[in-house]
C-alpha atoms as a PDB file:
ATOM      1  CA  UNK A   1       0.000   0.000   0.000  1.00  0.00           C
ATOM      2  CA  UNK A   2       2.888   1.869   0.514  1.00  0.00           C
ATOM      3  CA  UNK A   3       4.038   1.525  -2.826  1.00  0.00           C
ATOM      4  CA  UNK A   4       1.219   2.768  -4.265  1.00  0.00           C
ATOM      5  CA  UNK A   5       1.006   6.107  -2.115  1.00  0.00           C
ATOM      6  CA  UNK A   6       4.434   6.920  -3.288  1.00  0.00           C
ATOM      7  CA  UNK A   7       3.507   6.074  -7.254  1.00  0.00           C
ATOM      8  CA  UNK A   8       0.284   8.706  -6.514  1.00  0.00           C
ATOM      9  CA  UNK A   9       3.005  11.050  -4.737  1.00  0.00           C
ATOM     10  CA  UNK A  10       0.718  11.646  -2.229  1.00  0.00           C
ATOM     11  CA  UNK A  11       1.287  11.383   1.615  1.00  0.00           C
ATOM     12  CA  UNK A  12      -2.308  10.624   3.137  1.00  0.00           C
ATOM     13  CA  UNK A  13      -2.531  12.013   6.538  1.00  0.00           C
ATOM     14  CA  UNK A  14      -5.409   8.963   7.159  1.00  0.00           C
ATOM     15  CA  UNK A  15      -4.262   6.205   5.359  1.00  0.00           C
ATOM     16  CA  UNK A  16      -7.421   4.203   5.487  1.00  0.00           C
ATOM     17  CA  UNK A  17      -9.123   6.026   3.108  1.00  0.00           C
ATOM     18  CA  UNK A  18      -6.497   4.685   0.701  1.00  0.00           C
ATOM     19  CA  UNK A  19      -6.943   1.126   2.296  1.00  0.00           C
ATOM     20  CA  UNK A  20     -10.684   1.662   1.698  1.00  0.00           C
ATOM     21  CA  UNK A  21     -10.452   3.134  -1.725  1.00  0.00           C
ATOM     22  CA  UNK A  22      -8.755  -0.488  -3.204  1.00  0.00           C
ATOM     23  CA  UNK A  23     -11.209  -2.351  -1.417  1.00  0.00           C
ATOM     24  CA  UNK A  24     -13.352  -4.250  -3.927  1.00  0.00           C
ATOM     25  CA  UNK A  25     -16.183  -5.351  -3.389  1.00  0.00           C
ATOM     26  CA  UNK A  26     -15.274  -8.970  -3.939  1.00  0.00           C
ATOM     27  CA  UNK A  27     -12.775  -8.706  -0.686  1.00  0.00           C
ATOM     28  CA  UNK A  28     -15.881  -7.726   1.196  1.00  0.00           C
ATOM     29  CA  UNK A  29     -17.864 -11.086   0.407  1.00  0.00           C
ATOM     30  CA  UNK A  30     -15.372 -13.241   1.362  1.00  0.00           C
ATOM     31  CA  UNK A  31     -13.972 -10.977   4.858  1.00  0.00           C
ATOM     32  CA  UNK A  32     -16.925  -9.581   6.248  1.00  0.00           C
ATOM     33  CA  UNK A  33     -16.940  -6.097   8.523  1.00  0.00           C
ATOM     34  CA  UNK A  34     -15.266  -4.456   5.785  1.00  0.00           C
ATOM     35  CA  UNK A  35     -16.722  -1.462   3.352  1.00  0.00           C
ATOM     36  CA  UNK A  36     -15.833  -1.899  -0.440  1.00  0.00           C
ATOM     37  CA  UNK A  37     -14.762   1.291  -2.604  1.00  0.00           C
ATOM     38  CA  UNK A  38     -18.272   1.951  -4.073  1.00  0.00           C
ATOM     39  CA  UNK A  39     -18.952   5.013  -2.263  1.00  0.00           C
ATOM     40  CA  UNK A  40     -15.942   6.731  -2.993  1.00  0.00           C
ATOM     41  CA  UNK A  41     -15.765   5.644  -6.747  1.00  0.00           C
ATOM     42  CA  UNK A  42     -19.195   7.622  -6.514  1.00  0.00           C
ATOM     43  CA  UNK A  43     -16.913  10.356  -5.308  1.00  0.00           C
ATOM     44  CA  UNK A  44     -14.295  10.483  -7.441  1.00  0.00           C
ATOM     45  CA  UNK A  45     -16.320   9.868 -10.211  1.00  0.00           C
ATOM     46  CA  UNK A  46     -17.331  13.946  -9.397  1.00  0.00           C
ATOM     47  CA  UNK A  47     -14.176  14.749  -8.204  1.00  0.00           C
ATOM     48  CA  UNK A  48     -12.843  13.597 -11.492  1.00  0.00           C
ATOM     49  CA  UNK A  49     -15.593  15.085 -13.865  1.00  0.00           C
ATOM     50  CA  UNK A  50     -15.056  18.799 -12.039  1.00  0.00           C
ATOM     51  CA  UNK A  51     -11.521  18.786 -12.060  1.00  0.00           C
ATOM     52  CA  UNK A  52     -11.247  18.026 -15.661  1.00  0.00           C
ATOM     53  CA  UNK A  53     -14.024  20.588 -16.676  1.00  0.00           C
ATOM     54  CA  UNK A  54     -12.747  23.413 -14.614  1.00  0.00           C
ATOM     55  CA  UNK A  55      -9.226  22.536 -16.711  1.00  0.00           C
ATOM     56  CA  UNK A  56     -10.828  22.224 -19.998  1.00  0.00           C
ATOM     57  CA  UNK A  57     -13.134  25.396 -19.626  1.00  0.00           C
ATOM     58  CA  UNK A  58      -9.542  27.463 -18.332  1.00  0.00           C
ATOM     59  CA  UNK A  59      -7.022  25.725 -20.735  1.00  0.00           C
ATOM     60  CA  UNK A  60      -9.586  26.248 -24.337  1.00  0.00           C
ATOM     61  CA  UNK A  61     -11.319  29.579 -24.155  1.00  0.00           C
ATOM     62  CA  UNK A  62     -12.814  29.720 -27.305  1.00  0.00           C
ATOM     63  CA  UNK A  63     -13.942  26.062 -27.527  1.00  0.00           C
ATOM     64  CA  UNK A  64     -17.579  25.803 -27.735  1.00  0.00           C
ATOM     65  CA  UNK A  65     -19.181  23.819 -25.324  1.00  0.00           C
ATOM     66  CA  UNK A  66     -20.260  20.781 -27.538  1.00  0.00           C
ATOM     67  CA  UNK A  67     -16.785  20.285 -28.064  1.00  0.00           C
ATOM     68  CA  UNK A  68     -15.730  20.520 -24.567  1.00  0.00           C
ATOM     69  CA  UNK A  69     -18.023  17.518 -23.915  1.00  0.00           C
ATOM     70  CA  UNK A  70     -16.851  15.361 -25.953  1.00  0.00           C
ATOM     71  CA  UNK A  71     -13.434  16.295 -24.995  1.00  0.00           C
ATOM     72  CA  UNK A  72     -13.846  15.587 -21.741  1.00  0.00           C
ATOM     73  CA  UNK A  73     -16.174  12.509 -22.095  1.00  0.00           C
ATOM     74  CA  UNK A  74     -12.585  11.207 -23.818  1.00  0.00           C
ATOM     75  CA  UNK A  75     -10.126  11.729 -21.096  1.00  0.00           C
ATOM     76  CA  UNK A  76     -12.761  10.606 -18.164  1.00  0.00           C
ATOM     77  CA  UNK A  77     -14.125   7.447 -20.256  1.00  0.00           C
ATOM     78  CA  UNK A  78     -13.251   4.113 -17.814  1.00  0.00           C
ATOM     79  CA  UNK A  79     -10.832   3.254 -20.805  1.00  0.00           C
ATOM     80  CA  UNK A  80      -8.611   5.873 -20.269  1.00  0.00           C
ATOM     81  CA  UNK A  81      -9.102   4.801 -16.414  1.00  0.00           C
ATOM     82  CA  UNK A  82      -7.926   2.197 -16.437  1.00  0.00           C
ATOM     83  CA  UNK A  83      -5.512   2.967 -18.787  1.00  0.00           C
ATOM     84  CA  UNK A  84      -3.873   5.086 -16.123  1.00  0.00           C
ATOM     85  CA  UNK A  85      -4.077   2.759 -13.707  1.00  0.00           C
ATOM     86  CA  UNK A  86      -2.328   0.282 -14.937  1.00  0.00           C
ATOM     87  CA  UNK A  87       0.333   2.753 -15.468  1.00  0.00           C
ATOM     88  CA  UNK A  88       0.388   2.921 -11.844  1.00  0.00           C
ATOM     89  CA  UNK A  89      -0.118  -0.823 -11.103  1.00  0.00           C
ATOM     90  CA  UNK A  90      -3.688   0.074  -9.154  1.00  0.00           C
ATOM     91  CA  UNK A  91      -4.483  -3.786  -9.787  1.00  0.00           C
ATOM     92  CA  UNK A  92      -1.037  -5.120  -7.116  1.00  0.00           C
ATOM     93  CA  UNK A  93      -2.909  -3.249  -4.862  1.00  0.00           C
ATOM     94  CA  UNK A  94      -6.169  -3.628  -5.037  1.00  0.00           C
ATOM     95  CA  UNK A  95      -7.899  -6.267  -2.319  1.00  0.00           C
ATOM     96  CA  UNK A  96      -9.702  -8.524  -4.034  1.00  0.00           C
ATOM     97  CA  UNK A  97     -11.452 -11.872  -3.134  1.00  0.00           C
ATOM     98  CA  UNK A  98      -9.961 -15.142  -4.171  1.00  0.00           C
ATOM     99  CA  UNK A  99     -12.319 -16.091  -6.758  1.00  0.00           C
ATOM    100  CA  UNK A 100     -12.041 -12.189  -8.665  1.00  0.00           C
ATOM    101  CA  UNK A 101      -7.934 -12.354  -8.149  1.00  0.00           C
ATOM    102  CA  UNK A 102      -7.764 -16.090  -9.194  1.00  0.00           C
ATOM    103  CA  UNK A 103      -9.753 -14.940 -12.518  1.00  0.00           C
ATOM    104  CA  UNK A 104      -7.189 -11.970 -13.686  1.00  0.00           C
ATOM    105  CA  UNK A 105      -9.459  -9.324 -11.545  1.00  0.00           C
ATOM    106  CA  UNK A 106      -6.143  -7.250 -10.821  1.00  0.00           C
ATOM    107  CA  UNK A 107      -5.819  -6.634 -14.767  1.00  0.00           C
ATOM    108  CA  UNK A 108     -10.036  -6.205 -15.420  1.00  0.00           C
ATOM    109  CA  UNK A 109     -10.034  -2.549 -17.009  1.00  0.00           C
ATOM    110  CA  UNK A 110     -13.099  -2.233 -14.919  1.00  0.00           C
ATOM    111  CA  UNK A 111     -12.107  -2.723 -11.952  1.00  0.00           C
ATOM    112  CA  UNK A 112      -9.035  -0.262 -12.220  1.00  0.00           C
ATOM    113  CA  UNK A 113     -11.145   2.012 -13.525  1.00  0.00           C
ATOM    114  CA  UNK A 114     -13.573   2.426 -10.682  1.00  0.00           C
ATOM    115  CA  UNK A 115     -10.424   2.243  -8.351  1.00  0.00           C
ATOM    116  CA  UNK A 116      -8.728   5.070 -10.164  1.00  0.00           C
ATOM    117  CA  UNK A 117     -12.378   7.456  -9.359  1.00  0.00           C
ATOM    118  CA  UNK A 118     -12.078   5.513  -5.685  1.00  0.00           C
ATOM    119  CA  UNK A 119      -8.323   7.133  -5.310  1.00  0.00           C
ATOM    120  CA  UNK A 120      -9.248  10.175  -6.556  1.00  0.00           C
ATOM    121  CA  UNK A 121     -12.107  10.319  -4.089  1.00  0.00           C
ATOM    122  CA  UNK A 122     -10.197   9.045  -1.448  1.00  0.00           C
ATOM    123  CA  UNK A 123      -7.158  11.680  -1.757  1.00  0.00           C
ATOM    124  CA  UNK A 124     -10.525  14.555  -1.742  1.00  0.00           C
ATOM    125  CA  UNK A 125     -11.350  13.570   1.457  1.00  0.00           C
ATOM    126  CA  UNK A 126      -7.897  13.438   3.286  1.00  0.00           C
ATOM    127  CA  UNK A 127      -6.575  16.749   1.686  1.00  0.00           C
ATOM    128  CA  UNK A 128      -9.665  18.959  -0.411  1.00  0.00           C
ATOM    129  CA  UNK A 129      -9.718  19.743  -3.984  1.00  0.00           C
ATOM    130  CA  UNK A 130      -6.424  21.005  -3.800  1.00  0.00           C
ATOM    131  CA  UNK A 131      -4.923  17.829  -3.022  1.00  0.00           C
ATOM    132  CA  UNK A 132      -6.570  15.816  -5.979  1.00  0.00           C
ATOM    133  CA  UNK A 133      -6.303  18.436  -8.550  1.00  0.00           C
ATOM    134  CA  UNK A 134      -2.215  18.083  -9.173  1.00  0.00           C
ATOM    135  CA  UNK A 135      -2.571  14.369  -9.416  1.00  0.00           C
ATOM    136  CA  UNK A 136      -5.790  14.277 -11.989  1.00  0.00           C
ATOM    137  CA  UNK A 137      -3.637  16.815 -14.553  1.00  0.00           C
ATOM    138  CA  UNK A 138      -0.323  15.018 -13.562  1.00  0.00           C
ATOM    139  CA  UNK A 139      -2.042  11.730 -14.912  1.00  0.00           C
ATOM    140  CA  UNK A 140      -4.348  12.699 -17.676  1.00  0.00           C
ATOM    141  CA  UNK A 141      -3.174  15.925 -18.914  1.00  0.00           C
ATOM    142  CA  UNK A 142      -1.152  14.876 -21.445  1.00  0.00           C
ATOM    143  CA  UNK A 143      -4.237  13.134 -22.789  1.00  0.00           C
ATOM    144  CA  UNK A 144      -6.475  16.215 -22.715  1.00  0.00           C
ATOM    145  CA  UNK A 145      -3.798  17.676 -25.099  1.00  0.00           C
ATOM    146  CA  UNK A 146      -3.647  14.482 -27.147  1.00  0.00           C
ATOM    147  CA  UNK A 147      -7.574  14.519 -27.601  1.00  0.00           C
ATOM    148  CA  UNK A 148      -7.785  17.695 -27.992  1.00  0.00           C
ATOM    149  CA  UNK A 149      -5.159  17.807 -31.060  1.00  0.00           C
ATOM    150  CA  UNK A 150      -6.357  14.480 -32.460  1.00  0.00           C
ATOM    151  CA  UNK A 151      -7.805  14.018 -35.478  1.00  0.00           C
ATOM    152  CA  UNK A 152     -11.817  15.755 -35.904  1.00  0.00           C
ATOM    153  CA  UNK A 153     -10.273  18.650 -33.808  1.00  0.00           C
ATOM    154  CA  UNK A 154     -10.347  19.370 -30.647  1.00  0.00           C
ATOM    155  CA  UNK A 155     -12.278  16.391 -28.440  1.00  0.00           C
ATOM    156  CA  UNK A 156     -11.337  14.047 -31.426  1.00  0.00           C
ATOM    157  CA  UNK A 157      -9.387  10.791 -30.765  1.00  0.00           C
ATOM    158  CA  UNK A 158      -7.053   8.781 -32.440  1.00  0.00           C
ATOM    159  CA  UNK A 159      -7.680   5.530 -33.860  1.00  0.00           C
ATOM    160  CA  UNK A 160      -5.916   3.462 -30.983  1.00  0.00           C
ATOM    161  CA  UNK A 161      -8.199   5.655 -28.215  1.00  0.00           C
ATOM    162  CA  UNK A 162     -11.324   5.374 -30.345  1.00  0.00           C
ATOM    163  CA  UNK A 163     -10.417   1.075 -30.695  1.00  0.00           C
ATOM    164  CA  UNK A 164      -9.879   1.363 -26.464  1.00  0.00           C
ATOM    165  CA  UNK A 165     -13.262   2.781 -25.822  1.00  0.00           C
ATOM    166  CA  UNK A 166     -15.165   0.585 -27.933  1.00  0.00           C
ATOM    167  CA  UNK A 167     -13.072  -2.705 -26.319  1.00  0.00           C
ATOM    168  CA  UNK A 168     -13.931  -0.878 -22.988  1.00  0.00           C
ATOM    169  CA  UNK A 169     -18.174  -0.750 -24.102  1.00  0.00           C
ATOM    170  CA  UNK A 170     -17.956  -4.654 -25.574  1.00  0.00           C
ATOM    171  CA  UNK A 171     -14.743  -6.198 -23.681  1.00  0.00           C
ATOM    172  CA  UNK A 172     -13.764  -6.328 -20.201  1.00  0.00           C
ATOM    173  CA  UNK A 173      -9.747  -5.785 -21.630  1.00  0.00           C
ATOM    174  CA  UNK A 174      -8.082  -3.578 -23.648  1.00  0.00           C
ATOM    175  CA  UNK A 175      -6.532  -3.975 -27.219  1.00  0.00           C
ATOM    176  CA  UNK A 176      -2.788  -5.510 -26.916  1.00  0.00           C
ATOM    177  CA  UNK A 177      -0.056  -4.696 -30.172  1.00  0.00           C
ATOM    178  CA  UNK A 178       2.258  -7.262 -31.399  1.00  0.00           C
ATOM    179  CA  UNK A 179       5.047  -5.568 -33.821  1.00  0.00           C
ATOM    180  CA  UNK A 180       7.135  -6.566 -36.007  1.00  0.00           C
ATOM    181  CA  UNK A 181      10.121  -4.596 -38.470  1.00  0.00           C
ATOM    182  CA  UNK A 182      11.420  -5.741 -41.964  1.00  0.00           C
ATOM    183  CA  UNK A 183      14.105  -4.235 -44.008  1.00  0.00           C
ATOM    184  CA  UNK A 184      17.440  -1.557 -43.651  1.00  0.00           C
ATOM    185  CA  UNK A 185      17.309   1.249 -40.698  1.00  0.00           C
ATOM    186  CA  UNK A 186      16.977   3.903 -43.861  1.00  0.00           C
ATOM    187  CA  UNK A 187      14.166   1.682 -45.593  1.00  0.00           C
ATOM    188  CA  UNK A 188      12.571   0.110 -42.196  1.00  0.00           C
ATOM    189  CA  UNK A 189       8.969  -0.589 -42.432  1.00  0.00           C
ATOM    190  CA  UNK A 190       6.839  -1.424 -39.461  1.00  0.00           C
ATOM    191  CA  UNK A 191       3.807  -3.874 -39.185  1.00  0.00           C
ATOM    192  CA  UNK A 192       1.389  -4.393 -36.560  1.00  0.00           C
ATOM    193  CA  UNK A 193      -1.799  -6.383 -35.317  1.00  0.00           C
ATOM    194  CA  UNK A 194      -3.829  -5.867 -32.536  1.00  0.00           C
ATOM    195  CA  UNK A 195      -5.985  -8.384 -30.545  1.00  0.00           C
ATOM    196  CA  UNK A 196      -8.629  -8.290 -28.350  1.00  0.00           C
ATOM    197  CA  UNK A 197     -10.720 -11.163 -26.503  1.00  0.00           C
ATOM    198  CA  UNK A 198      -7.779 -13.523 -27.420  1.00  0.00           C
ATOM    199  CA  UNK A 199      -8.556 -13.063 -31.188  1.00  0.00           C
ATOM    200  CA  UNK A 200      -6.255 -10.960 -33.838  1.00  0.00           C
ATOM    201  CA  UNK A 201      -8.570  -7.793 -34.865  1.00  0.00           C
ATOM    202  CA  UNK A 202      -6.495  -6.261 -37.014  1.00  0.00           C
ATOM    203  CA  UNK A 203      -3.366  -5.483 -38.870  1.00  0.00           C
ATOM    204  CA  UNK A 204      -1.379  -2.505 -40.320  1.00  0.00           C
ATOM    205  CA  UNK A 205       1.466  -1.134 -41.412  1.00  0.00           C
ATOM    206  CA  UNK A 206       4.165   2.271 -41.601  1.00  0.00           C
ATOM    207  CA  UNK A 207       7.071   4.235 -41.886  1.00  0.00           C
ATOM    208  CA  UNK A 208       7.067   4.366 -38.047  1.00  0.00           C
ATOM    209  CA  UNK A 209       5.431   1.915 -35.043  1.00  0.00           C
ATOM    210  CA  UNK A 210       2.831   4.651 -34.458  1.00  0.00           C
ATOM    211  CA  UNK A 211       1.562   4.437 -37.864  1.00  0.00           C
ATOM    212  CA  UNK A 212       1.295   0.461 -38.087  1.00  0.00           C
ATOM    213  CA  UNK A 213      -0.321   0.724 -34.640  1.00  0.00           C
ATOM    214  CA  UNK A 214      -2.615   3.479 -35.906  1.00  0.00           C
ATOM    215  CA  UNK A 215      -3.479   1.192 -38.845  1.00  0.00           C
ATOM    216  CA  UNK A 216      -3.688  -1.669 -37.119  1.00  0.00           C
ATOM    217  CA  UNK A 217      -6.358   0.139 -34.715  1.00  0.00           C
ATOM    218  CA  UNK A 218      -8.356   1.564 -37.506  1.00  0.00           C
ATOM    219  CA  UNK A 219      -8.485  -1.602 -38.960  1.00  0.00           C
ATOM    220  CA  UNK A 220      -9.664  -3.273 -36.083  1.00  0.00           C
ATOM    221  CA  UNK A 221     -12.077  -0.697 -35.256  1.00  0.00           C
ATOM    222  CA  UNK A 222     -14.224  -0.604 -38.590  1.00  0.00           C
ATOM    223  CA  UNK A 223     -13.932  -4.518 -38.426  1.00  0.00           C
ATOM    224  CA  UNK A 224     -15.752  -4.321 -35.102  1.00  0.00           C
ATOM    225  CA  UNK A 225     -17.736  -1.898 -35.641  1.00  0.00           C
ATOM    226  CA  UNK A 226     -19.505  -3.508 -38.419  1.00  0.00           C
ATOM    227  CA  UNK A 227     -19.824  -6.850 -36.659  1.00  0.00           C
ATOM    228  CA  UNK A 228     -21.399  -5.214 -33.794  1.00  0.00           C
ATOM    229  CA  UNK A 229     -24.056  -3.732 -35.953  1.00  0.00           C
ATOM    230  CA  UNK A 230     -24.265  -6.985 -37.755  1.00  0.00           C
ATOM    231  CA  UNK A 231     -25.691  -8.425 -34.365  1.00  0.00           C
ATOM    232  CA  UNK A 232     -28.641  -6.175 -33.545  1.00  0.00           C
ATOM    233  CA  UNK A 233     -31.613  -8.550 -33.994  1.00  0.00           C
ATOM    234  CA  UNK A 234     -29.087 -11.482 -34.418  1.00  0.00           C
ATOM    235  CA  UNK A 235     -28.718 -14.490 -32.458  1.00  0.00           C
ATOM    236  CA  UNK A 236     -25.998 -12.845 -30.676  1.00  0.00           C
ATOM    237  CA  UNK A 237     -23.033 -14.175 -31.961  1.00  0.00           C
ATOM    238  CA  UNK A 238     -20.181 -11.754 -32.749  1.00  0.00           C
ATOM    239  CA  UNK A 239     -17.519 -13.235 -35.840  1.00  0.00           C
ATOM    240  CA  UNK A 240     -13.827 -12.452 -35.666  1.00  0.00           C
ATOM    241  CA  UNK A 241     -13.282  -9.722 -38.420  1.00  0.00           C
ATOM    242  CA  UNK A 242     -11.505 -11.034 -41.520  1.00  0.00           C
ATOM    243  CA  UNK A 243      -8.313 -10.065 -41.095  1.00  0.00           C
ATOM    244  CA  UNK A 244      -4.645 -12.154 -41.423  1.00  0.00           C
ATOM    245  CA  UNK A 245      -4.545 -14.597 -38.701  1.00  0.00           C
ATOM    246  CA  UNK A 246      -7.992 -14.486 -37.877  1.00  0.00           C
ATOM    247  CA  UNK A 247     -10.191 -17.265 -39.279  1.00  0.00           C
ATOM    248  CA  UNK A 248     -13.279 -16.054 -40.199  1.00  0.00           C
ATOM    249  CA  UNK A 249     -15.179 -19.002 -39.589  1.00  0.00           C
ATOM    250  CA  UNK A 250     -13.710 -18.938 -35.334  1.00  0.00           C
ATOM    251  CA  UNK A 251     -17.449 -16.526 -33.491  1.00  0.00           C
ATOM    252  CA  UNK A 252     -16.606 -15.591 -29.721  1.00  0.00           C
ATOM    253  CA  UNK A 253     -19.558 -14.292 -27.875  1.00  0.00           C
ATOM    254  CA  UNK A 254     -21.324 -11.142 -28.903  1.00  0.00           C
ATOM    255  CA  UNK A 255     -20.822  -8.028 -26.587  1.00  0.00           C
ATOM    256  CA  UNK A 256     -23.181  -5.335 -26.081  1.00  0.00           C
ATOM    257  CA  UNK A 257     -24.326  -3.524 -28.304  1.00  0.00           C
ATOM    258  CA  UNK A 258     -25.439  -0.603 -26.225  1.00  0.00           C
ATOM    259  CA  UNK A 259     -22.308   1.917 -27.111  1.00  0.00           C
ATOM    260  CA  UNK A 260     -23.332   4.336 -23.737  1.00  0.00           C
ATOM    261  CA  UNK A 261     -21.688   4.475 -20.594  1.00  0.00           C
ATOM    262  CA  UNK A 262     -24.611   2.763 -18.891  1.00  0.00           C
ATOM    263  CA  UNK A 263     -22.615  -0.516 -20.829  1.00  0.00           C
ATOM    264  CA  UNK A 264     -19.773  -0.121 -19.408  1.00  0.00           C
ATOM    265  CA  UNK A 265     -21.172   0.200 -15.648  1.00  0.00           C
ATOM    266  CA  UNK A 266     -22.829  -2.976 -16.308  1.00  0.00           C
ATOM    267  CA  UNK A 267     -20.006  -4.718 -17.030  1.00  0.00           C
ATOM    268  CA  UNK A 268     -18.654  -2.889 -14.216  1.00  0.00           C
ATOM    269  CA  UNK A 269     -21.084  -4.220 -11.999  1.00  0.00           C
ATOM    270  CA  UNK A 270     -19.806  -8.273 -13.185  1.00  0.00           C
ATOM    271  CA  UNK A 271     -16.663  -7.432 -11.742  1.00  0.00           C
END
């Protein structure tokens, strides 16, 4: 636990609200008397959303507001969550119950992502917004620039964030990259494929790893996206896209096809 306070470079002055904030609720089943982190993921959750408004509104003045809503929608989606907190290895520290630790729950993007808003509402109550402030921009401001400049203008997102927040609404994982080079250093070309749910997704290549990644995401993303469509009034059965090393014949189980937030709490609430 220790570890973690120093990765959040924060010194709480009660250190069970940081005990409390990686409690899951999992831990509680199995070791009754204790309180799980729901209540202050609730918190950080509007910790979180004001903290990242109050920057957006200060840092783009002449952004209009539909675009500020989408920009932050980006940067405080559970993707980027728990994106960030696996960054910070959340999941060694999180107390979970045998069954949810024996079944990868200290990887689930879920549950780092509602223990990322449980820090955040944790550090609010031991120091004020003043305390949690530096930490949110410390850890996500770099991605409110990178929305913000991606492509569609500002609140747009790449192709690798717009793949991780539809894995995020269908998937309890995120997309993993595999690359490989060919050729001299002054003629290198990359190539890339991405998987998700244990299948390849997609595959791309460039002048540079970002750009096979990039194409590698946008080709797993239109893949997807049409298969999830595909399934509305289907039997529920979602294909692996067509893409090298993917059989098309191999179906894994259809997500969701409910793209709102309301999707990802319930797969939240599986965890």
């Amino acid at each position: 636990m220790l570890a973690l306070a120093d990765r959040l470079t924060y010194a709480f002055v009660d250190h069970e609200l940081l005990v409390l904030a990686v409690t899951h609720r999992s831990y509680c089943a199995e070791n009754a008397g204790h309180e799980s982190n729901e209540r202050l993921e609730f918190l950080g959750d509007a910790v979180l959303s004001i903290v990242v408004t109050d920057h957006i509104f200060a840092s783009f003045p002449t952004m209009p507001e539909g675009e500020m809503a989408k920009l932050r929608a980006a940067v405080v989606s559970a993707a980027t969550l728990a994106e960030v907190g696996g960054e910070i290895a959340l999941g060694e520290a999180m107390r979970l119950g045998k069954g949810e630790n024996a079944s990868g729950g200290r990887h689930k993007p879920s549950i780092l992502a509602d223990g990322m808003e449980a820090v955040f509402g944790a550090i609010y109550l031991d120091g004020g917004i003043d305390a949690v402030r530096p930490l949110i921009l410390r850890l996500l401001d770099d991605r409110i620039v990178a929305a913000a400049d991606g492509p569609g203008g500002p609140g747009g997102a790449d192709f690798k964030t717009q793949l991780q927040e539809l894995a995020a609404r269908h998937f309890d994982e995120l997309p993993s990259y595999a690359l490989r080079d060919e050729g001299p250093d002054h003629e290198k070309r990359f190539f890339a494929t991405v998987s998700l749910g244990g299948y390849t997704r997609g595959s791309g290549e460039g002048r540079s790893k970002k750009q096979a990644e990039q194409d590698a995401a946008h080709a797993a993303w239109l893949a997807l996206e049409r298969e999830v469509r595909s399934i509305n009034g289907s039997a529920g059965v979602l294909h692996v896209p067509s893409v090298p090393g993917a059989p098309d014949t191999t179906a894994v189980p259809a997500p969701s096809v409910d793209g709102s937030r309301a999707s990802v709490e319930s797969e939240r609430s599986d965890a």
